[in-house]
C-alpha atoms as a PDB file:
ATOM      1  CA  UNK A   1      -8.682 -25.016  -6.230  1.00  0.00           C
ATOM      2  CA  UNK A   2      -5.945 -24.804  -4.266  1.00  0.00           C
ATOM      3  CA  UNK A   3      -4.302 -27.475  -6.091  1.00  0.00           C
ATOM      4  CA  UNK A   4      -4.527 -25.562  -9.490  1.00  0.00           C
ATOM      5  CA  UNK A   5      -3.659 -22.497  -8.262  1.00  0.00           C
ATOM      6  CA  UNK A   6      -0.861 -23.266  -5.581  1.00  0.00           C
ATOM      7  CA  UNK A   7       1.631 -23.968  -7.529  1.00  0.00           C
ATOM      8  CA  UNK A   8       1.383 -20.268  -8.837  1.00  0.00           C
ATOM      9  CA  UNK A   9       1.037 -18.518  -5.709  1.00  0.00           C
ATOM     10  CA  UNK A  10       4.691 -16.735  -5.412  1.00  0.00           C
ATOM     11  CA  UNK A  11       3.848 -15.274  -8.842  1.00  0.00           C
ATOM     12  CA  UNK A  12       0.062 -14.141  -8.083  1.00  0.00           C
ATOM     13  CA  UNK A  13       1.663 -12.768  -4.725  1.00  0.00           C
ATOM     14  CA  UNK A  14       3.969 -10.814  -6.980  1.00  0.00           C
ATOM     15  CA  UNK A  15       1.096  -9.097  -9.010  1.00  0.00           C
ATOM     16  CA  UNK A  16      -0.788  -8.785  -5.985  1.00  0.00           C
ATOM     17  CA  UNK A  17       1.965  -6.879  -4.575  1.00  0.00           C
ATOM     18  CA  UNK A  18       2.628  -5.023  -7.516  1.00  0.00           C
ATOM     19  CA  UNK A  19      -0.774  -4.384  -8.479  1.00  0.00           C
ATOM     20  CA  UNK A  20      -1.880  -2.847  -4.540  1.00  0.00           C
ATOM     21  CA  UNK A  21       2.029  -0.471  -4.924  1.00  0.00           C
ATOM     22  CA  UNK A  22       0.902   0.416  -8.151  1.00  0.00           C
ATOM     23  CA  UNK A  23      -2.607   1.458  -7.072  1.00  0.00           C
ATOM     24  CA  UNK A  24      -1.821   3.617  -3.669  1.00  0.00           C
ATOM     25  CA  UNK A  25       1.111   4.828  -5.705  1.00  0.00           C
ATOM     26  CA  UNK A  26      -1.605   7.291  -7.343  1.00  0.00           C
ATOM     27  CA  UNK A  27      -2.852   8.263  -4.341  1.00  0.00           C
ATOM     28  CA  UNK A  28       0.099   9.634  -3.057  1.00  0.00           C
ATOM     29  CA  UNK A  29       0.853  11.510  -6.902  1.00  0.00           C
ATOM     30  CA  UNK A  30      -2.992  13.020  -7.014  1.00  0.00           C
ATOM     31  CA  UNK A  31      -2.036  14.851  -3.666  1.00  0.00           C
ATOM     32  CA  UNK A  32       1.555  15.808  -3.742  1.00  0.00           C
ATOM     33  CA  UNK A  33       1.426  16.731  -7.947  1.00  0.00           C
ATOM     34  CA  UNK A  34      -2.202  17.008  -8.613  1.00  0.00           C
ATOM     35  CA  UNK A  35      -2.537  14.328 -11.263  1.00  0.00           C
ATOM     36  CA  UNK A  36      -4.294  12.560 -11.713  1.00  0.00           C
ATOM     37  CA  UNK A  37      -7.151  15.514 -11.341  1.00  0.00           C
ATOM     38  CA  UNK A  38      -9.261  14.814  -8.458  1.00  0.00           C
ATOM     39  CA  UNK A  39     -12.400  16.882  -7.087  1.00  0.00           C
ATOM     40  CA  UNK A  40     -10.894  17.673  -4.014  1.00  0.00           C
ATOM     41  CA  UNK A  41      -8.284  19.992  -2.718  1.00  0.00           C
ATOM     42  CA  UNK A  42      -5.679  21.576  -5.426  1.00  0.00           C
ATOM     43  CA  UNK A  43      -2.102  19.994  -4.323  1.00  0.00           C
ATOM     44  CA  UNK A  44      -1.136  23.571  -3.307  1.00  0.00           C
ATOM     45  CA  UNK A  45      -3.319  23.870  -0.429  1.00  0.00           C
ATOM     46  CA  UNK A  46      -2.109  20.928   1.371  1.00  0.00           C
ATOM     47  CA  UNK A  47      -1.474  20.531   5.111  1.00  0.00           C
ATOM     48  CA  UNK A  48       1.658  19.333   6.552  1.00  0.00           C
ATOM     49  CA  UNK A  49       0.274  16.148   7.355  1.00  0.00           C
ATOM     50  CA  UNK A  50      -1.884  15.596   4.086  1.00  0.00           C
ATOM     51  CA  UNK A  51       2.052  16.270   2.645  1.00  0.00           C
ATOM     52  CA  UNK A  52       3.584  13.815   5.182  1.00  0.00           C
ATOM     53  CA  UNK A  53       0.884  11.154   3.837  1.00  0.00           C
ATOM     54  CA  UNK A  54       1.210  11.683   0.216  1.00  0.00           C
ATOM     55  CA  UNK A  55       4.745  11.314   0.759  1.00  0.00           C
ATOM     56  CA  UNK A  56       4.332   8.040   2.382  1.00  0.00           C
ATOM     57  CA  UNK A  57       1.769   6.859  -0.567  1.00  0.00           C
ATOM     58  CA  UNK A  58       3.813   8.176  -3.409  1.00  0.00           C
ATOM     59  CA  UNK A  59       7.564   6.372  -2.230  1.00  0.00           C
ATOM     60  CA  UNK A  60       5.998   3.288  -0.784  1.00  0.00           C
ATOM     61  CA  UNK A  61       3.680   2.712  -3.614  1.00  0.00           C
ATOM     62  CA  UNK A  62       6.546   2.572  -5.966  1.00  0.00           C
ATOM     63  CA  UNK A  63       8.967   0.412  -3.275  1.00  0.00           C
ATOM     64  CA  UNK A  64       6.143  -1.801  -2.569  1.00  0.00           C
ATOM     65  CA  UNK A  65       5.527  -2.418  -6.914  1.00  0.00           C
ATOM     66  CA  UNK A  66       9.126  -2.868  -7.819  1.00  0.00           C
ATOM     67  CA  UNK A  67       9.525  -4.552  -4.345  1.00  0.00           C
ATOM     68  CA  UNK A  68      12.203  -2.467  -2.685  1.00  0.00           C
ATOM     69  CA  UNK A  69      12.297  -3.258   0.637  1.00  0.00           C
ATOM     70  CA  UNK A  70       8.829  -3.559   0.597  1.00  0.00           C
ATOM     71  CA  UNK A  71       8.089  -5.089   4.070  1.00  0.00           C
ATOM     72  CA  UNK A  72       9.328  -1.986   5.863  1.00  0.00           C
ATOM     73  CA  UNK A  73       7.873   0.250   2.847  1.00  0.00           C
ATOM     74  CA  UNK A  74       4.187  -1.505   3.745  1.00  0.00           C
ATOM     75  CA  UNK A  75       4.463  -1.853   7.747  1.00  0.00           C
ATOM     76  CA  UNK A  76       4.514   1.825   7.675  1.00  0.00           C
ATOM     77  CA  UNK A  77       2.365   2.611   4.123  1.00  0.00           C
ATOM     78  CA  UNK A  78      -0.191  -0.008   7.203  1.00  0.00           C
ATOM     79  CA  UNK A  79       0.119   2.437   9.965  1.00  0.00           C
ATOM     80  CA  UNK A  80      -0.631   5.098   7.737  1.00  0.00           C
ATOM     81  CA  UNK A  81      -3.623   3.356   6.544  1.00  0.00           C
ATOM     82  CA  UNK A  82      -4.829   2.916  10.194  1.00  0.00           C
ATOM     83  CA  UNK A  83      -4.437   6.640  10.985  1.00  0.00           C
ATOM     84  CA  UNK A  84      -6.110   7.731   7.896  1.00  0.00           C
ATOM     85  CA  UNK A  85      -8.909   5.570   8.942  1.00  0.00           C
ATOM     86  CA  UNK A  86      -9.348   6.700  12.694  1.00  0.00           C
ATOM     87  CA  UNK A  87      -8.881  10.475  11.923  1.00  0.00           C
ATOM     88  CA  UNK A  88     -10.958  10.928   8.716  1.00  0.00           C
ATOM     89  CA  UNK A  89     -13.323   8.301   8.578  1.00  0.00           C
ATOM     90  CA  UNK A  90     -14.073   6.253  12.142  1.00  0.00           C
ATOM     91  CA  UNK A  91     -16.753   8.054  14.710  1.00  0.00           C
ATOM     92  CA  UNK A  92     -19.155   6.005  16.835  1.00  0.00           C
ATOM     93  CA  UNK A  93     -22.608   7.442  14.927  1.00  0.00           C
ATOM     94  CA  UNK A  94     -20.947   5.425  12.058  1.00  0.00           C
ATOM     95  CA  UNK A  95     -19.150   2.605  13.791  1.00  0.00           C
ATOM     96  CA  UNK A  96     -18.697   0.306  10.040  1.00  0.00           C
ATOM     97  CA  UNK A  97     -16.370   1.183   7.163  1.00  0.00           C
ATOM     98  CA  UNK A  98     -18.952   0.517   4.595  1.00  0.00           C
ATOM     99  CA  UNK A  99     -21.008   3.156   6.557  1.00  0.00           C
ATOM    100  CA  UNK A 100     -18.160   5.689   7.057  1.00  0.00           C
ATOM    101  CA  UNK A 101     -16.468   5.669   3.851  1.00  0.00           C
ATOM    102  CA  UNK A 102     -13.149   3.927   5.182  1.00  0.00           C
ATOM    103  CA  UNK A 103     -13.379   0.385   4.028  1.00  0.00           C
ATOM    104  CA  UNK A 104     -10.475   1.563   1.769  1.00  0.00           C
ATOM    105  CA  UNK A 105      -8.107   2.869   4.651  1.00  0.00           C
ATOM    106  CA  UNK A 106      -8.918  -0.905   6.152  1.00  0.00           C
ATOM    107  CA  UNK A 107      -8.468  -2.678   3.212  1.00  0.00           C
ATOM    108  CA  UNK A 108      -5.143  -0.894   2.358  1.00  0.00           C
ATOM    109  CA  UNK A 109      -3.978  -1.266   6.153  1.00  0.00           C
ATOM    110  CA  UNK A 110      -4.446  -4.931   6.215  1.00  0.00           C
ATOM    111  CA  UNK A 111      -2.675  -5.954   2.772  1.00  0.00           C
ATOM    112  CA  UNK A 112      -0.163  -3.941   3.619  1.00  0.00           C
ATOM    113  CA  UNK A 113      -0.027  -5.257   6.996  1.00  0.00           C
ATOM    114  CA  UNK A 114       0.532  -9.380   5.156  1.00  0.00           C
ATOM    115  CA  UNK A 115       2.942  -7.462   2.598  1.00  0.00           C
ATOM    116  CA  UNK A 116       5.170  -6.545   5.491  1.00  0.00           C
ATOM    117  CA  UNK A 117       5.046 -10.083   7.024  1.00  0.00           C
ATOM    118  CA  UNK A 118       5.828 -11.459   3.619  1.00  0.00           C
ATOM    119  CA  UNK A 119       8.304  -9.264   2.219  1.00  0.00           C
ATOM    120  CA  UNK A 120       9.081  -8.323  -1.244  1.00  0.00           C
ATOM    121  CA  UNK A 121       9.106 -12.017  -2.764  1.00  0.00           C
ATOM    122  CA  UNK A 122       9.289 -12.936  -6.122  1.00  0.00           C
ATOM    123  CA  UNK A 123      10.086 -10.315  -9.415  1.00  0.00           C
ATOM    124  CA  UNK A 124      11.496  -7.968  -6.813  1.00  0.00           C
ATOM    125  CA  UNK A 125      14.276  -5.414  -7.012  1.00  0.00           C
ATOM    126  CA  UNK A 126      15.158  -7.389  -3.408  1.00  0.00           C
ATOM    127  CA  UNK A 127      15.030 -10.464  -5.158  1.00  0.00           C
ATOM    128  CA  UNK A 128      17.696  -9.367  -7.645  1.00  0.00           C
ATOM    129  CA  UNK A 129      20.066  -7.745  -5.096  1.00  0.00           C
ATOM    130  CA  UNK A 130      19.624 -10.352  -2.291  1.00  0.00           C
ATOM    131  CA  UNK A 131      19.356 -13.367  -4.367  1.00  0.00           C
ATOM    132  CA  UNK A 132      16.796 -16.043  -4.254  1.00  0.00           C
ATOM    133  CA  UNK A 133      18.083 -17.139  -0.526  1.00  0.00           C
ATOM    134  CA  UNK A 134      16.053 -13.893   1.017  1.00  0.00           C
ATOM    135  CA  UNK A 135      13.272 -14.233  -0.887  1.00  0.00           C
ATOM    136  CA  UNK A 136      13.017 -18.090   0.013  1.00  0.00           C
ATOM    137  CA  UNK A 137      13.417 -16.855   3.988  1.00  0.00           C
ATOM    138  CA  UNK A 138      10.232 -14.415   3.414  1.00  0.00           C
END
């Protein structure tokens, strides 16, 4: 398989990355402006840090899709995702993220995590203002 699909990997790295900024985008815009509609908390009644995170989720979603310095966008979009996981959703009675609700908060932390060891890559606003010499060093 690897064969096959190999050859293509900058480009399915590209829709991976823009796929996982366009997705955590939304999560950011459902708590700052509300939409889209979620069965939680109104965006009015936010704290400080719920603000602080939807912040975070909102601006490094879209840096991380249209690759804008997207490996400093996802290093801290990761250590967000860690946070979120050890304040809302980790407690010893449910040690697992499939038992705790947080397997999201890991999975986002981690692919962020390789996103900021990669870097923006290919079909990248980076790749258009840095040229194809920074994206080849990433």
């Amino acid at each position: 398989m690897e064969r096959i699909l190999g050859r293509y990997e900058p480009y399915l790295y590209a829709l991976m990355r823009i796929v996982i900024g366009f997705l955590f985008m939304w999560h950011g815009s459902q708590k700052l402006l509300g939409f889209p509609p979620s069965e939680g908390p109104s965006p009015g009644g936010l704290s400080p840090l719920m603000a602080v995170a939807g912040a975070i989720e909102l601006v490094g979603g879209i840096m991380i899709m249209i690759g804008l310095f997207a490996g400093i966008a996802a290093f801290i979009a990761s250590g967000l995702m860690a946070v979120a996981y050890f304040m809302a959703h980790f407690s010893m009675q449910a040690f697992l993220p499939i038992q705790n609700k947080g397997e999201t908060a890991v999975f986002y932390c981690f692919v962020f995590l390789y996103i900021a060891a990669r870097g923006s890559g290919l079909l990248s606003v980076d790749s258009l203002i840095f040229g194809n010499r920074r994206v080849e060093e990433t």
